[in-house]
PDB file of N, CA and C in Angstrom:
ATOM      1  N   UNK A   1       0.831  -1.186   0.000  1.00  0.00           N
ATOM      2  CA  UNK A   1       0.000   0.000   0.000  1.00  0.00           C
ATOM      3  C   UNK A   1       0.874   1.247   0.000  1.00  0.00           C
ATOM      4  N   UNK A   2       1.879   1.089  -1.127  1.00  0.00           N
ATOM      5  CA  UNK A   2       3.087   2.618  -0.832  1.00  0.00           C
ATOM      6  C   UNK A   2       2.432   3.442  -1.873  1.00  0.00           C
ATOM      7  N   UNK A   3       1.828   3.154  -2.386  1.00  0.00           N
ATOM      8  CA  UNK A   3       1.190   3.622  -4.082  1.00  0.00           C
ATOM      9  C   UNK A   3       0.998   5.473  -3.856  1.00  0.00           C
ATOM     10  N   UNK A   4       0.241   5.945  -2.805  1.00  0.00           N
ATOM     11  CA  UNK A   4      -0.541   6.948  -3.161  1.00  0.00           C
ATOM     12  C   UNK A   4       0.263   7.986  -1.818  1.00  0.00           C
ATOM     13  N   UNK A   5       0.383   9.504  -2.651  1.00  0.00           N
ATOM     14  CA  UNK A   5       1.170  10.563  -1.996  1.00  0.00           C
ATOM     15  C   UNK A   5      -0.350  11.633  -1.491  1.00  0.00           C
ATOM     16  N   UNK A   6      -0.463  11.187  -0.490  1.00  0.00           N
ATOM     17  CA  UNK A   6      -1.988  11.862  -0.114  1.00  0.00           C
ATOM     18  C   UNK A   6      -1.341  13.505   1.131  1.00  0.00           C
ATOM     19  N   UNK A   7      -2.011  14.336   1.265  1.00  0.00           N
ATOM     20  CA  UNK A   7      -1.659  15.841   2.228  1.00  0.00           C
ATOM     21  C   UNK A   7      -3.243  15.491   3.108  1.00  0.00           C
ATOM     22  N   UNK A   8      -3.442  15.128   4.270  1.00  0.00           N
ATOM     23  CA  UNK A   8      -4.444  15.790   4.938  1.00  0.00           C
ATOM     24  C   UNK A   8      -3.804  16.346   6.160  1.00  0.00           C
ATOM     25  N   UNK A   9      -5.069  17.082   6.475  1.00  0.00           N
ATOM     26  CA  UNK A   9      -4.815  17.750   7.732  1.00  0.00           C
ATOM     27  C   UNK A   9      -5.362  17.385   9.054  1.00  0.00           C
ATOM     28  N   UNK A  10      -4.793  16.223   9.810  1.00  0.00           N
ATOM     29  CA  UNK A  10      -5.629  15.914  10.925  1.00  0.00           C
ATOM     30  C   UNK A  10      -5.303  16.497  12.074  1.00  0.00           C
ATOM     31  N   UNK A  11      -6.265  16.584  13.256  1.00  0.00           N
ATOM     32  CA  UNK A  11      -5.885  16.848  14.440  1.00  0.00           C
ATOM     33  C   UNK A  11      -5.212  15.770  15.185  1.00  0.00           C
ATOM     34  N   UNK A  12      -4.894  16.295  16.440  1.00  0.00           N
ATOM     35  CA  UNK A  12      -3.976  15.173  17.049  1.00  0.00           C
ATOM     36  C   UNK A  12      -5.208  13.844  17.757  1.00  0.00           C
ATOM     37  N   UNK A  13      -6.268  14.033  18.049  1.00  0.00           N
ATOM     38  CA  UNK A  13      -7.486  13.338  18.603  1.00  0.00           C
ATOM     39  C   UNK A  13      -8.098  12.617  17.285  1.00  0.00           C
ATOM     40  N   UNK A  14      -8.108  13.021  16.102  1.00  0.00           N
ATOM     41  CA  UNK A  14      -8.539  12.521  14.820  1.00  0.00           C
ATOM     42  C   UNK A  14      -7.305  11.617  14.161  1.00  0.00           C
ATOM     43  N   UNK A  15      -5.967  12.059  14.918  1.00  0.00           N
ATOM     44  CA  UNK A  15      -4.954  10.629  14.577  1.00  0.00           C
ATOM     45  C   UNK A  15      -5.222   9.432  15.702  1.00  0.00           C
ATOM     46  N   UNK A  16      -5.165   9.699  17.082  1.00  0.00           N
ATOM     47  CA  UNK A  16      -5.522   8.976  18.089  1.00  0.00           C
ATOM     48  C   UNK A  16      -7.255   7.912  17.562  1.00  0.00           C
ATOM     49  N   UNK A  17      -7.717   8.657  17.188  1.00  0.00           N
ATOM     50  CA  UNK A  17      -8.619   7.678  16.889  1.00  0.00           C
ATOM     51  C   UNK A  17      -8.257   6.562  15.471  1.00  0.00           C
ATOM     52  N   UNK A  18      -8.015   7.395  14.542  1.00  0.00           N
ATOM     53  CA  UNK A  18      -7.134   6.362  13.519  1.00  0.00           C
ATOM     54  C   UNK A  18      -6.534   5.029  14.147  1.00  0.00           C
ATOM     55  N   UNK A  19      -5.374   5.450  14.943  1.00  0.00           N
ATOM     56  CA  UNK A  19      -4.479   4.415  15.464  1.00  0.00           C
ATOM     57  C   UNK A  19      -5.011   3.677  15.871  1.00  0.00           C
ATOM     58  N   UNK A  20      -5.725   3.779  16.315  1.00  0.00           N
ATOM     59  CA  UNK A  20      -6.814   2.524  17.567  1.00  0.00           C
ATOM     60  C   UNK A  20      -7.364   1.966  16.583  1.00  0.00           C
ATOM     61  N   UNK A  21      -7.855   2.404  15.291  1.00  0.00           N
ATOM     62  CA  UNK A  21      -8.766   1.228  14.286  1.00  0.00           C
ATOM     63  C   UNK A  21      -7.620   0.370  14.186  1.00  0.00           C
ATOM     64  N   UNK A  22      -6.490   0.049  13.924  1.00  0.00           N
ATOM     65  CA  UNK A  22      -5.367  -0.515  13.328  1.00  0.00           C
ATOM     66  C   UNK A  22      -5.207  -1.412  14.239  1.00  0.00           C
ATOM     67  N   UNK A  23      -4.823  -2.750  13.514  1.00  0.00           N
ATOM     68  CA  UNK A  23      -4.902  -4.170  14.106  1.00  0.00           C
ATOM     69  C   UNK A  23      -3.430  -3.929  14.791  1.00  0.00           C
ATOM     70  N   UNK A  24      -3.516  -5.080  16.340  1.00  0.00           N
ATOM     71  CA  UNK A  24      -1.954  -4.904  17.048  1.00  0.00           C
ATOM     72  C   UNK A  24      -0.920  -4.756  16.112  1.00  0.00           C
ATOM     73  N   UNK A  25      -1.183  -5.844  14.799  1.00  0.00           N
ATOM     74  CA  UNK A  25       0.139  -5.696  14.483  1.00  0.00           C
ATOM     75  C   UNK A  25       0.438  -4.460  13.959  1.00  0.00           C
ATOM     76  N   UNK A  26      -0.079  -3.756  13.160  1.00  0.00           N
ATOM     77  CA  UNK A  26      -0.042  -2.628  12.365  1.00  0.00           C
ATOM     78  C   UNK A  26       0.255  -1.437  13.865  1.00  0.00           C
ATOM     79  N   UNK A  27      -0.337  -1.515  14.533  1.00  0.00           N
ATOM     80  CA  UNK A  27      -0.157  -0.646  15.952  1.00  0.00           C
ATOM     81  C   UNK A  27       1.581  -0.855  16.013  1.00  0.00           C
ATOM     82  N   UNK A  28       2.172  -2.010  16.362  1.00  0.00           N
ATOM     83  CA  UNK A  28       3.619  -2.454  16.850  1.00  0.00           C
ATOM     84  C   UNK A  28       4.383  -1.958  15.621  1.00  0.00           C
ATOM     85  N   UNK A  29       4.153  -2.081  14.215  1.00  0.00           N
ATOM     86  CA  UNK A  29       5.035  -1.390  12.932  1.00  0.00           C
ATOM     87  C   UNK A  29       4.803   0.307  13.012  1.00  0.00           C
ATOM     88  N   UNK A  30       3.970   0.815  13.415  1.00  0.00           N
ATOM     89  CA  UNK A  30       3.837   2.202  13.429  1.00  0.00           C
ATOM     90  C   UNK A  30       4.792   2.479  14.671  1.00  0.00           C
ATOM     91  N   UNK A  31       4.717   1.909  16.020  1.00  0.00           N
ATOM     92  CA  UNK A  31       5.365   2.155  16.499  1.00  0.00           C
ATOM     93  C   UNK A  31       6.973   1.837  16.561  1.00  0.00           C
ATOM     94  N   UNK A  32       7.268   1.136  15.959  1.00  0.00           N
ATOM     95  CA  UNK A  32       8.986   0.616  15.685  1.00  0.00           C
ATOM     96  C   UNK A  32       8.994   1.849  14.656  1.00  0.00           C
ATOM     97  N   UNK A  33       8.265   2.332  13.512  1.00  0.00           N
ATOM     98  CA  UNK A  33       8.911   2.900  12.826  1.00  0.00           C
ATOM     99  C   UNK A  33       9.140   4.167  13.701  1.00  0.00           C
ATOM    100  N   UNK A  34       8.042   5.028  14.344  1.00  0.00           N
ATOM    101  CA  UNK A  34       8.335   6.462  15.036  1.00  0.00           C
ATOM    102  C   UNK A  34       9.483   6.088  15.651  1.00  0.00           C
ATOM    103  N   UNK A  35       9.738   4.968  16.323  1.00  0.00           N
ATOM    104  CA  UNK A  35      11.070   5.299  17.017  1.00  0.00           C
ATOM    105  C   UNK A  35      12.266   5.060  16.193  1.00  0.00           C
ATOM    106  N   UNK A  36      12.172   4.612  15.272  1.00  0.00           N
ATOM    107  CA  UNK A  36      13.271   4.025  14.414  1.00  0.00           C
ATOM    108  C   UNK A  36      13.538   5.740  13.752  1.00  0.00           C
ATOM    109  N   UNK A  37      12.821   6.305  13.203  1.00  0.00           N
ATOM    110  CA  UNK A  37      12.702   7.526  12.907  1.00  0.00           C
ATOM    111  C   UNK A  37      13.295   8.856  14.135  1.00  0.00           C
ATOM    112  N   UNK A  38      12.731   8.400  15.115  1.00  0.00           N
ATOM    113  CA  UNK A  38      13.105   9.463  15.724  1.00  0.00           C
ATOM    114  C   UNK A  38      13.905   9.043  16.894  1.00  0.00           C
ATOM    115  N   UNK A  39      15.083   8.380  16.970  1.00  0.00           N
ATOM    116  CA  UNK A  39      15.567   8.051  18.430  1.00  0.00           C
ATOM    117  C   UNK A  39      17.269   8.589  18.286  1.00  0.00           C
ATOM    118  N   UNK A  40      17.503   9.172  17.260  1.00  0.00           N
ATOM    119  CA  UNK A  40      18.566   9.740  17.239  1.00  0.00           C
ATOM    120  C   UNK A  40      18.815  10.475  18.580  1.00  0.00           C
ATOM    121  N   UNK A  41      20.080  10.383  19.547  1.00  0.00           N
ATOM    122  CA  UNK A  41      20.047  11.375  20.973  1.00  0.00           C
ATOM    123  C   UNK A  41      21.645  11.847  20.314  1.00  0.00           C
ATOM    124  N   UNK A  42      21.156  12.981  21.142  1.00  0.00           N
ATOM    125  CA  UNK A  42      22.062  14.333  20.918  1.00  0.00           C
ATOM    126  C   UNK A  42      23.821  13.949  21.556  1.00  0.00           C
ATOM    127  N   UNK A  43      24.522  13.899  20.511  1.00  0.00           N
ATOM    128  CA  UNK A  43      26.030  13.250  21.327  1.00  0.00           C
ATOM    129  C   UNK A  43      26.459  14.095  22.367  1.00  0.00           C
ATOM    130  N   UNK A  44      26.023  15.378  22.678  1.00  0.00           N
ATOM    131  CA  UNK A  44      25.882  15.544  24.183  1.00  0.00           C
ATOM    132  C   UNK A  44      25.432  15.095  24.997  1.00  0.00           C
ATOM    133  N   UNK A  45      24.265  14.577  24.941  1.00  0.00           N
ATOM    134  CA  UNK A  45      23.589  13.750  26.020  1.00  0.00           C
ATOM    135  C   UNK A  45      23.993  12.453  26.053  1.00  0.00           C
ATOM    136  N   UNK A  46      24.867  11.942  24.821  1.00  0.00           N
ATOM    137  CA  UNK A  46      25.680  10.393  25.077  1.00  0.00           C
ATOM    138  C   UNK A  46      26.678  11.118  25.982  1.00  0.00           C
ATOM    139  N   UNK A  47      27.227  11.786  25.826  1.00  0.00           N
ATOM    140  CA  UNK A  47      28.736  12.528  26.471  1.00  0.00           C
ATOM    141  C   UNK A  47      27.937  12.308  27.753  1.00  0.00           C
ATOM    142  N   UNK A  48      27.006  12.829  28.678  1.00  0.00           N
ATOM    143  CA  UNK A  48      26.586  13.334  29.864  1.00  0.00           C
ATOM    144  C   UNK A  48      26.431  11.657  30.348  1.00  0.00           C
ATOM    145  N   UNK A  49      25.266  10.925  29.656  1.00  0.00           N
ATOM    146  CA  UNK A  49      25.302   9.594  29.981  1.00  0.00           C
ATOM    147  C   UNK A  49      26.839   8.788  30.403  1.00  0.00           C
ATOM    148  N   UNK A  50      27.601   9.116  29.592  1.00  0.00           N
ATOM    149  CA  UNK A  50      28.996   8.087  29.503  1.00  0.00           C
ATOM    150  C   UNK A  50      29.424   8.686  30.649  1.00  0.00           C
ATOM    151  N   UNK A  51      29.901   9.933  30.912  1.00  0.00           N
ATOM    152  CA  UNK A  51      30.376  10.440  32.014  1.00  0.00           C
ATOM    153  C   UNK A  51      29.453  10.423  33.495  1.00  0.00           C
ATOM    154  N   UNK A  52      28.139   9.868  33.352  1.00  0.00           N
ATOM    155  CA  UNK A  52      27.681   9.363  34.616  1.00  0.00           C
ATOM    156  C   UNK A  52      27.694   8.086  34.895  1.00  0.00           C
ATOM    157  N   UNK A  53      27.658   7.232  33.687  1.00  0.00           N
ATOM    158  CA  UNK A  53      28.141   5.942  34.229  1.00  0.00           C
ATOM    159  C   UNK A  53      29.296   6.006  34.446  1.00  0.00           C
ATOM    160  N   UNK A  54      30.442   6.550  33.793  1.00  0.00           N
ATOM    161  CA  UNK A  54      31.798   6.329  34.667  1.00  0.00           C
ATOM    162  C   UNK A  54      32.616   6.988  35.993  1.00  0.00           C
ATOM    163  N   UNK A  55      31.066   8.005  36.461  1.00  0.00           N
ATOM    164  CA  UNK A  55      31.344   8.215  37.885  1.00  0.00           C
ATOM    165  C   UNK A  55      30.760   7.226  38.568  1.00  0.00           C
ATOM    166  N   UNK A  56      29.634   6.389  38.564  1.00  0.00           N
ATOM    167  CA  UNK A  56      28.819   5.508  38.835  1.00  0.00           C
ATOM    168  C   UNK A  56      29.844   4.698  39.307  1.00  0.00           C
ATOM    169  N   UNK A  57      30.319   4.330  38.619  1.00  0.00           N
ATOM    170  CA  UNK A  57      31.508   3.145  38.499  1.00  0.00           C
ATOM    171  C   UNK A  57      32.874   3.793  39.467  1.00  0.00           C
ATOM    172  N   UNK A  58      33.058   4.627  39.211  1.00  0.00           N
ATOM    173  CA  UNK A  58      34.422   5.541  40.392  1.00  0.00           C
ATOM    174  C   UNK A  58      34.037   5.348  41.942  1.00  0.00           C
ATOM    175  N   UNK A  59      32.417   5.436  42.000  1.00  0.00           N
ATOM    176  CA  UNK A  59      31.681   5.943  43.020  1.00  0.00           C
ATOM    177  C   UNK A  59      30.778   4.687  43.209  1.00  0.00           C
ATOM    178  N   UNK A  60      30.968   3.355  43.846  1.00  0.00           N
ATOM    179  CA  UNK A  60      29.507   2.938  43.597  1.00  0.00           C
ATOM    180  C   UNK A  60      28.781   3.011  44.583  1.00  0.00           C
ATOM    181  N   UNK A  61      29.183   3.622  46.131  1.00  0.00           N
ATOM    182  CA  UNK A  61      28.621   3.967  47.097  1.00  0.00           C
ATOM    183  C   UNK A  61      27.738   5.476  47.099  1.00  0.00           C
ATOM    184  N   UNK A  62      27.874   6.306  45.692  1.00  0.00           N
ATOM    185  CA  UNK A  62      26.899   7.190  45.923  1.00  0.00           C
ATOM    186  C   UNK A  62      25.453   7.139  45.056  1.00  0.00           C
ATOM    187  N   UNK A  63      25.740   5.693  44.718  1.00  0.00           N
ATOM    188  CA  UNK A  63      24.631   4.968  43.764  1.00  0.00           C
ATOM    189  C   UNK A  63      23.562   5.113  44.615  1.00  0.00           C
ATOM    190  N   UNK A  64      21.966   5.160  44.690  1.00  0.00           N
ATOM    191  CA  UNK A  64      20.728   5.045  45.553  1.00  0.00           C
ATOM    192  C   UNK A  64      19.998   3.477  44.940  1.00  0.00           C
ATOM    193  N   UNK A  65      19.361   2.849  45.963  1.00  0.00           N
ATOM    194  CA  UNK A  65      18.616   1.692  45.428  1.00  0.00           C
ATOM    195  C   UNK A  65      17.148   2.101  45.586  1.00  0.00           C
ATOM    196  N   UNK A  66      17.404   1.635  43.822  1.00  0.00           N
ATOM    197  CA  UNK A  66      15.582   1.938  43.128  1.00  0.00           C
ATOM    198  C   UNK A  66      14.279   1.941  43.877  1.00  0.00           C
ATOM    199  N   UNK A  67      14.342   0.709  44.908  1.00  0.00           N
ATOM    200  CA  UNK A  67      13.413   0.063  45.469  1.00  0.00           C
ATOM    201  C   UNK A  67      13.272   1.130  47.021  1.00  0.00           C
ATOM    202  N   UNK A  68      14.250   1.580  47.649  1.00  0.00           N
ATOM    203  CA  UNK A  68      14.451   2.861  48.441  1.00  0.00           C
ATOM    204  C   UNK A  68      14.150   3.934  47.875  1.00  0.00           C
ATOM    205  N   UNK A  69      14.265   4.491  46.775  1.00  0.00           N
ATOM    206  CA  UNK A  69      13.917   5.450  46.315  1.00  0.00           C
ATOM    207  C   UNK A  69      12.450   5.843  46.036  1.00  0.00           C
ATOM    208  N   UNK A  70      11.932   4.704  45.275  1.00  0.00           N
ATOM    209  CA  UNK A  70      10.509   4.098  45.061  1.00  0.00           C
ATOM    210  C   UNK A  70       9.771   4.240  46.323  1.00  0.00           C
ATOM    211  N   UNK A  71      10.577   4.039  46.885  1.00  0.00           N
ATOM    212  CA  UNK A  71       9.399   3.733  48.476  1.00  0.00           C
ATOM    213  C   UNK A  71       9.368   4.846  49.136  1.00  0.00           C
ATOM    214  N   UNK A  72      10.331   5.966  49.069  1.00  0.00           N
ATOM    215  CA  UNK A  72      10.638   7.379  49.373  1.00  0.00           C
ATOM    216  C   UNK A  72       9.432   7.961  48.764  1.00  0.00           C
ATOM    217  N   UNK A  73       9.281   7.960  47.632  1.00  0.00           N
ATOM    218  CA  UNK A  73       8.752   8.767  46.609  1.00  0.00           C
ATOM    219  C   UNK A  73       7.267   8.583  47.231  1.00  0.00           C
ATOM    220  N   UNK A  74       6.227   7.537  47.316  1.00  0.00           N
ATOM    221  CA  UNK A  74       5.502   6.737  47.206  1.00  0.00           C
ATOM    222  C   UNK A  74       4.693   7.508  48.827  1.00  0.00           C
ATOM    223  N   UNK A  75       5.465   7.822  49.700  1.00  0.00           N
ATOM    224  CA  UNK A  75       5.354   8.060  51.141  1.00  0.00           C
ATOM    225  C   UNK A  75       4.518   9.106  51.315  1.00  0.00           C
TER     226      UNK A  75
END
């Protein structure tokens, strides 16, 4: 179905309803493609990532556990 170069103009509630007609599978290919499309991250924010895991790793006592944190939050 690549055949046809169509322009409409939908709202964002008039795509939301679209999506939902669409069988799981067609749901799971729309979604691999948006991310396949858009997951490029900014090599600054790899830079910031790399340099917190390798304080992580310098430091592993100023690490917090998830499940403490979670339960902090939650309170």
């Amino acid at each position: 179905m690549d055949a046809a170069k169509i322009n409409i103009h939908l709202n964002f509630q008039q795509i939301v309803d679209a999506v939902k007609q669409l069988s799981p599978k067609d749901k799971l290919k729309l979604n691999e493609f948006i991310w396949d499309e858009n997951s490029m991250i900014p090599l600054e924010h790899q830079n910031i990532v790399a340099e917190r895991i390798k304080e992580a790793r310098r430091n592993p006592d100023m690490m917090l556990n998830w499940d403490e944190v979670s339960r902090q939050l939650t309170v």
